[in-house]
N, C-alpha and C. Protein backbone atom coordinates (compact mmCIF):
# COMPACT_ATOMS: atom_id res chain seq x y z
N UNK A 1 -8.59 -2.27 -14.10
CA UNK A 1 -7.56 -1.39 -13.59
C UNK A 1 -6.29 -2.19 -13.34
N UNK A 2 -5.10 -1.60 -14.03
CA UNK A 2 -3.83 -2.38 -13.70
C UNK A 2 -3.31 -1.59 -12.42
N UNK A 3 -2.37 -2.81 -11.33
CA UNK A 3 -2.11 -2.56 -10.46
C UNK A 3 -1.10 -3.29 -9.90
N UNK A 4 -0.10 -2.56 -9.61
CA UNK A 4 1.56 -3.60 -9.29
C UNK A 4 1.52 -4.10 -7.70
N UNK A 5 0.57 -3.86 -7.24
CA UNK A 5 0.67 -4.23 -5.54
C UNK A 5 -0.75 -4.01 -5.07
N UNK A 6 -0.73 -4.57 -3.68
CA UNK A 6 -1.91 -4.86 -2.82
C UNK A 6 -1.48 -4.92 -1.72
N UNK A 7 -1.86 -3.55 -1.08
CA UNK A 7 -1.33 -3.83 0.49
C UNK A 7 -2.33 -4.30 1.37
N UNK A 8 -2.28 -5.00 2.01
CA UNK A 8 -3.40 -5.94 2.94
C UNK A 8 -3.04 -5.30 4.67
N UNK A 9 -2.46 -4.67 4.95
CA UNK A 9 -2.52 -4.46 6.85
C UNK A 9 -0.83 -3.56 6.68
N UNK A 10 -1.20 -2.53 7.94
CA UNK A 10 0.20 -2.19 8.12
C UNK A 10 0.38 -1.34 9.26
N UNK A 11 1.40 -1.26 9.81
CA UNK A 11 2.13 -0.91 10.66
C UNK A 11 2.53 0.54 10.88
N UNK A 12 1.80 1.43 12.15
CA UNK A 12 2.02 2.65 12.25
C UNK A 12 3.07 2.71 13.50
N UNK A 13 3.88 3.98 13.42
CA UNK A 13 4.54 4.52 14.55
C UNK A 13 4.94 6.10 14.57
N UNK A 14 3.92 6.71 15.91
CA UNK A 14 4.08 8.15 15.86
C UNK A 14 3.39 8.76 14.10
N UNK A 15 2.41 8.03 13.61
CA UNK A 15 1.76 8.98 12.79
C UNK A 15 2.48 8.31 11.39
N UNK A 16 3.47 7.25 11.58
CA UNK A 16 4.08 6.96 9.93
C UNK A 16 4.16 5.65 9.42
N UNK A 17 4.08 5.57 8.36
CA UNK A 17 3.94 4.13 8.31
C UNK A 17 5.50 3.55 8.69
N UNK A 18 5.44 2.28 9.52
CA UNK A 18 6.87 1.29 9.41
C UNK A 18 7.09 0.34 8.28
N UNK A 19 5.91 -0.93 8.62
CA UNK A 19 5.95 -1.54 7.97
C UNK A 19 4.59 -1.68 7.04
N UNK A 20 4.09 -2.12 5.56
CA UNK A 20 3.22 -2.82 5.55
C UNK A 20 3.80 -4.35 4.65
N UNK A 21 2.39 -4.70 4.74
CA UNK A 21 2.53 -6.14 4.44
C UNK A 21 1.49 -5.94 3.21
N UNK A 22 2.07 -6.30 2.01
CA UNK A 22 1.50 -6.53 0.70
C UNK A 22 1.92 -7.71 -0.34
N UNK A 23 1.06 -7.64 -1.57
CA UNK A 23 1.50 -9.03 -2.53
C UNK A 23 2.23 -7.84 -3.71
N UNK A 24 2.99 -8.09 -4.40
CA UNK A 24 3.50 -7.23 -5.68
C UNK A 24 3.17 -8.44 -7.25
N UNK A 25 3.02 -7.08 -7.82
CA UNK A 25 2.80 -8.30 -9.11
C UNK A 25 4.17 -9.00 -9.79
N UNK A 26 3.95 -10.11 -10.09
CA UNK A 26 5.19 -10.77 -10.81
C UNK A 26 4.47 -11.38 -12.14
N UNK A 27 4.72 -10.61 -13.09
CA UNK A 27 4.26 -10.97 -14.47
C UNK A 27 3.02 -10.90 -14.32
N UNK A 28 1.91 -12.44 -14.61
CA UNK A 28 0.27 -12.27 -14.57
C UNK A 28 0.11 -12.70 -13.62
N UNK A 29 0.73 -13.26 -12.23
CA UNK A 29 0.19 -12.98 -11.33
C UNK A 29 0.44 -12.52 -10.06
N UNK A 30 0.87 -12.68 -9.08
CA UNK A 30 1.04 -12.28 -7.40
C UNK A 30 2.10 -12.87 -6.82
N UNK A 31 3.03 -12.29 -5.95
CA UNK A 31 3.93 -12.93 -5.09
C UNK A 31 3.01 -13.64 -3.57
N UNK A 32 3.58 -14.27 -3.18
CA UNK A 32 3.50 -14.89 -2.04
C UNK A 32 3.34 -12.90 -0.97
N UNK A 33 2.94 -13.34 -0.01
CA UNK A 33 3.11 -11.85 1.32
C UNK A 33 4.86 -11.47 1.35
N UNK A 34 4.71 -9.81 1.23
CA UNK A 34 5.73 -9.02 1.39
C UNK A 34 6.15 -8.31 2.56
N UNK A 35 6.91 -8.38 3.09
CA UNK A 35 6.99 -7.28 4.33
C UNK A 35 7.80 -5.85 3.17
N UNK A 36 7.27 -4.53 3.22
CA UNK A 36 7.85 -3.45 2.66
C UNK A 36 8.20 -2.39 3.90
N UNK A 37 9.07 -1.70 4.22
CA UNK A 37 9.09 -1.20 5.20
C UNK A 37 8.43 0.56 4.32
N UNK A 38 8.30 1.55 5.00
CA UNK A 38 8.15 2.85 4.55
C UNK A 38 9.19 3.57 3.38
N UNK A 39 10.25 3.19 3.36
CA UNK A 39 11.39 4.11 2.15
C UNK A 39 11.36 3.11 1.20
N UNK A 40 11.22 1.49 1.32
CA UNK A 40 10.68 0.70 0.12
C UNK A 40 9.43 0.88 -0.17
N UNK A 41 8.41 1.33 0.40
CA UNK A 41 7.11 1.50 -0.68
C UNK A 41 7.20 2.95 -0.95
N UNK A 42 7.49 4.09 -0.62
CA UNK A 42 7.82 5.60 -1.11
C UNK A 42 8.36 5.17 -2.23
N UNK A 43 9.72 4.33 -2.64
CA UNK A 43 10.85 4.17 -3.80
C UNK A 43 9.80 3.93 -4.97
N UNK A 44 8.88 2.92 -4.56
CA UNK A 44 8.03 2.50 -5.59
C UNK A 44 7.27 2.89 -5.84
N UNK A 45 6.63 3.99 -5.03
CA UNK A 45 5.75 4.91 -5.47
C UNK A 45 6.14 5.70 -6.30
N UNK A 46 7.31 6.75 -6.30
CA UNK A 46 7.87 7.26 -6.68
C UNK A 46 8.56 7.05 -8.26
N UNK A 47 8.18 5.48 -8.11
CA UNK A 47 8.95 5.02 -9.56
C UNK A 47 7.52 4.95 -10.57
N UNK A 48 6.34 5.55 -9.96
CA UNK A 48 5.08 5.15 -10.65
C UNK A 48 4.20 3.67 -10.70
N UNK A 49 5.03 3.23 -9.72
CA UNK A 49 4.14 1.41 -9.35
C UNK A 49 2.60 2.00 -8.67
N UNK A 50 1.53 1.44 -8.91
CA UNK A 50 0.39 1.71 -8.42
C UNK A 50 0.19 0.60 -7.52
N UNK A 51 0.21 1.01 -6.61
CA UNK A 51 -0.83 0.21 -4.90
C UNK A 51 -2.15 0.43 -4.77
N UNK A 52 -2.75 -0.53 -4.64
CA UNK A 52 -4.38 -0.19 -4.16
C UNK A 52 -4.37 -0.95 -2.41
N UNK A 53 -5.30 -0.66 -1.60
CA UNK A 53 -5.14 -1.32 -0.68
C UNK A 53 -6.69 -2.54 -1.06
N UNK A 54 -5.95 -3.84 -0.06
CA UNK A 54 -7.34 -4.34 -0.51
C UNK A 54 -6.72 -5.88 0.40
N UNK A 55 -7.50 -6.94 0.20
CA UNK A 55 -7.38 -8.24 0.56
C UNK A 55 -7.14 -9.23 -0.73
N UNK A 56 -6.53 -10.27 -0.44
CA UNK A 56 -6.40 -11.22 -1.29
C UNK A 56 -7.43 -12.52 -0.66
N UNK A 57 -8.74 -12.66 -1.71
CA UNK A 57 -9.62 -13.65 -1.66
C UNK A 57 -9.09 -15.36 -1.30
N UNK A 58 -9.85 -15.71 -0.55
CA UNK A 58 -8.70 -16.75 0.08
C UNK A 58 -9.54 -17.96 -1.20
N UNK A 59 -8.03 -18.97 -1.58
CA UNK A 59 -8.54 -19.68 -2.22
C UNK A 59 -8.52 -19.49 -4.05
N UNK A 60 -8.40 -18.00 -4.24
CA UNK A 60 -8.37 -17.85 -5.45
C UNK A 60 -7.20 -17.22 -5.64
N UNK A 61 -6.02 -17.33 -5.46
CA UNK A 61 -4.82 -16.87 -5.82
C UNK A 61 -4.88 -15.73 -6.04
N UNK A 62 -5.01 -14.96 -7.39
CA UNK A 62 -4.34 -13.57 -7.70
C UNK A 62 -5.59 -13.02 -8.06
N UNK A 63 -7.01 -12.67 -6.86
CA UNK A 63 -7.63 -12.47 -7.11
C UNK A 63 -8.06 -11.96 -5.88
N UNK A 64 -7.98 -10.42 -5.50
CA UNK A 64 -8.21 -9.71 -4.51
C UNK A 64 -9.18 -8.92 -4.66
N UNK A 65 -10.38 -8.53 -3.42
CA UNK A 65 -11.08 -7.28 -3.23
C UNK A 65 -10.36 -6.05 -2.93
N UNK A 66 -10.52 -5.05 -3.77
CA UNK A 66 -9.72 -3.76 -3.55
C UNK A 66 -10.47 -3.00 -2.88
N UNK A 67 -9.01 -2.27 -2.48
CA UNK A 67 -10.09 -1.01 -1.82
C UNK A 67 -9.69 0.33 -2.55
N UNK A 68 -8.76 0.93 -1.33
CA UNK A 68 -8.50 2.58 -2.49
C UNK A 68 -6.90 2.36 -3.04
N UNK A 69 -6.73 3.45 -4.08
CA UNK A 69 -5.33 3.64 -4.24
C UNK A 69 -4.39 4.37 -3.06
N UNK A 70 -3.07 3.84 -3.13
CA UNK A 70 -2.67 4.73 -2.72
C UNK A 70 -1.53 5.31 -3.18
N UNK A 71 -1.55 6.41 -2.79
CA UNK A 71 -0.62 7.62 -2.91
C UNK A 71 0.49 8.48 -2.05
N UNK A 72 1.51 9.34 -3.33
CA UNK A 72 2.16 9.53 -2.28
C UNK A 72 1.41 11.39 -2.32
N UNK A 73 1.46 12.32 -1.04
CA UNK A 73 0.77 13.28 -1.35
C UNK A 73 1.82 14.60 -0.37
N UNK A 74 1.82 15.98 -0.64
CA UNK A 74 2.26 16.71 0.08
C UNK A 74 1.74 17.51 1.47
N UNK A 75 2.21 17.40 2.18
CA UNK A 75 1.18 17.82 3.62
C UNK A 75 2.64 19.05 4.30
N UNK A 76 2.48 20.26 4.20
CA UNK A 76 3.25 21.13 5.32
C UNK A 76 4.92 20.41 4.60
N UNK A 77 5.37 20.58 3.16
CA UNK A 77 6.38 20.19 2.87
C UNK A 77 7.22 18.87 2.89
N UNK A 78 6.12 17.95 3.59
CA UNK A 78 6.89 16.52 4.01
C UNK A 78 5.96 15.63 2.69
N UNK A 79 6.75 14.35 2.55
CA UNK A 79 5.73 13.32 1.68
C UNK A 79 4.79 12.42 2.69
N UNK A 80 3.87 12.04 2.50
CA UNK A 80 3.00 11.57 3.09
C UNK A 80 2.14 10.91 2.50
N UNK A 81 2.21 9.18 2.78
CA UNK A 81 2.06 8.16 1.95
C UNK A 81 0.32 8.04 2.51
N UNK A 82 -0.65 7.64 1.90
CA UNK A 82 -1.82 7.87 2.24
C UNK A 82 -3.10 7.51 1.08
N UNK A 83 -4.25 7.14 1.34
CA UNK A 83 -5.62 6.74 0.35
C UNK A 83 -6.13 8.42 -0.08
N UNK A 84 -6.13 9.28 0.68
CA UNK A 84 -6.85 10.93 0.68
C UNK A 84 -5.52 11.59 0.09
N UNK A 85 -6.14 11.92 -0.98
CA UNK A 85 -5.63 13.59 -1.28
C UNK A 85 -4.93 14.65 -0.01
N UNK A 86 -6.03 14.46 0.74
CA UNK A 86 -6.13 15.92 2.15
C UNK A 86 -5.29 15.19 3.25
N UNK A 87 -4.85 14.05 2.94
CA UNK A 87 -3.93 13.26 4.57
C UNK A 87 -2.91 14.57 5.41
N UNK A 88 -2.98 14.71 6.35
CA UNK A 88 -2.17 15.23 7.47
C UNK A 88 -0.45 14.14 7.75
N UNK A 89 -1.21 13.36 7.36
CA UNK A 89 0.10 12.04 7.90
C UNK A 89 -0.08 10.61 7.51
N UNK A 90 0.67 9.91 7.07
CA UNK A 90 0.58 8.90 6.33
C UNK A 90 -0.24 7.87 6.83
N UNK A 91 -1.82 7.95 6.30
CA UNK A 91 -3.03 7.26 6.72
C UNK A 91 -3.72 6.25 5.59
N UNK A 92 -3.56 4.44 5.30
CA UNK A 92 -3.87 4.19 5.14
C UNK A 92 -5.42 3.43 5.35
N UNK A 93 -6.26 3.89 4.60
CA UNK A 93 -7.78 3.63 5.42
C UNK A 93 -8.17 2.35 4.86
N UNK A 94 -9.28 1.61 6.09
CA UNK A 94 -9.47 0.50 6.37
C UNK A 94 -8.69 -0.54 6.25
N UNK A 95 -7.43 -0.72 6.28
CA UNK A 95 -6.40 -1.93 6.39
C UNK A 95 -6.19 -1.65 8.16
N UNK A 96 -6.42 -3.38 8.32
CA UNK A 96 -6.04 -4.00 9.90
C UNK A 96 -4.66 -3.14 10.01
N UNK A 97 -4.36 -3.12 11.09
CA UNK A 97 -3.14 -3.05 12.02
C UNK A 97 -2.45 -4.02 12.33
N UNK A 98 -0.93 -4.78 11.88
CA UNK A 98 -0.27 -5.91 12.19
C UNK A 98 0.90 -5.16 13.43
């Protein structure tokens, strides 16, 4: 599965995402850690970049355990960045909290 990013932990307030912290791809392999705030990862969603959430394996560079995709999805007219189809509010599942 090709995939332009890996978000590893992120940052809620009042139900939305602020910040997360991910790697983006650069050619064949991985940037160093990203801070993306919420209207920079929507932009890139939006542009068709695929995110999975997941960890980067320590030790092996550009070689992470994934978890789900994520997406951007419609909830009550708003966008709502999220792993579920059915999200209420922008809920990435099982990534830590920074």
């Amino acid at each position: 599965m090709k995939f332009d990013g890996v978000i590893e932990a992120v940052r809620y307030k009042n139900g939305h995402i602020v910040w997360v912290r991910a790697y983006e791809r650069r050619g064949a392999t991985f940037s160093d850690r990203v801070l993306l705030n919420r209207k920079d990862l929507a932009e890139r969603l939006d542009k068709g970049k695929k995110f999975m959430t997941g960890r980067r394996r320590e030790f092996l560079a550009s070689t992470f355990e994934l978890g789900k995709a994520v997406q951007t999805v419609q909830h009550a007219g708003q966008d709502v960045i999220a792993t579920r189809a059915d999200a209420a509010r922008d809920e990435l599942e099982g990534l830590p909290v920074f």
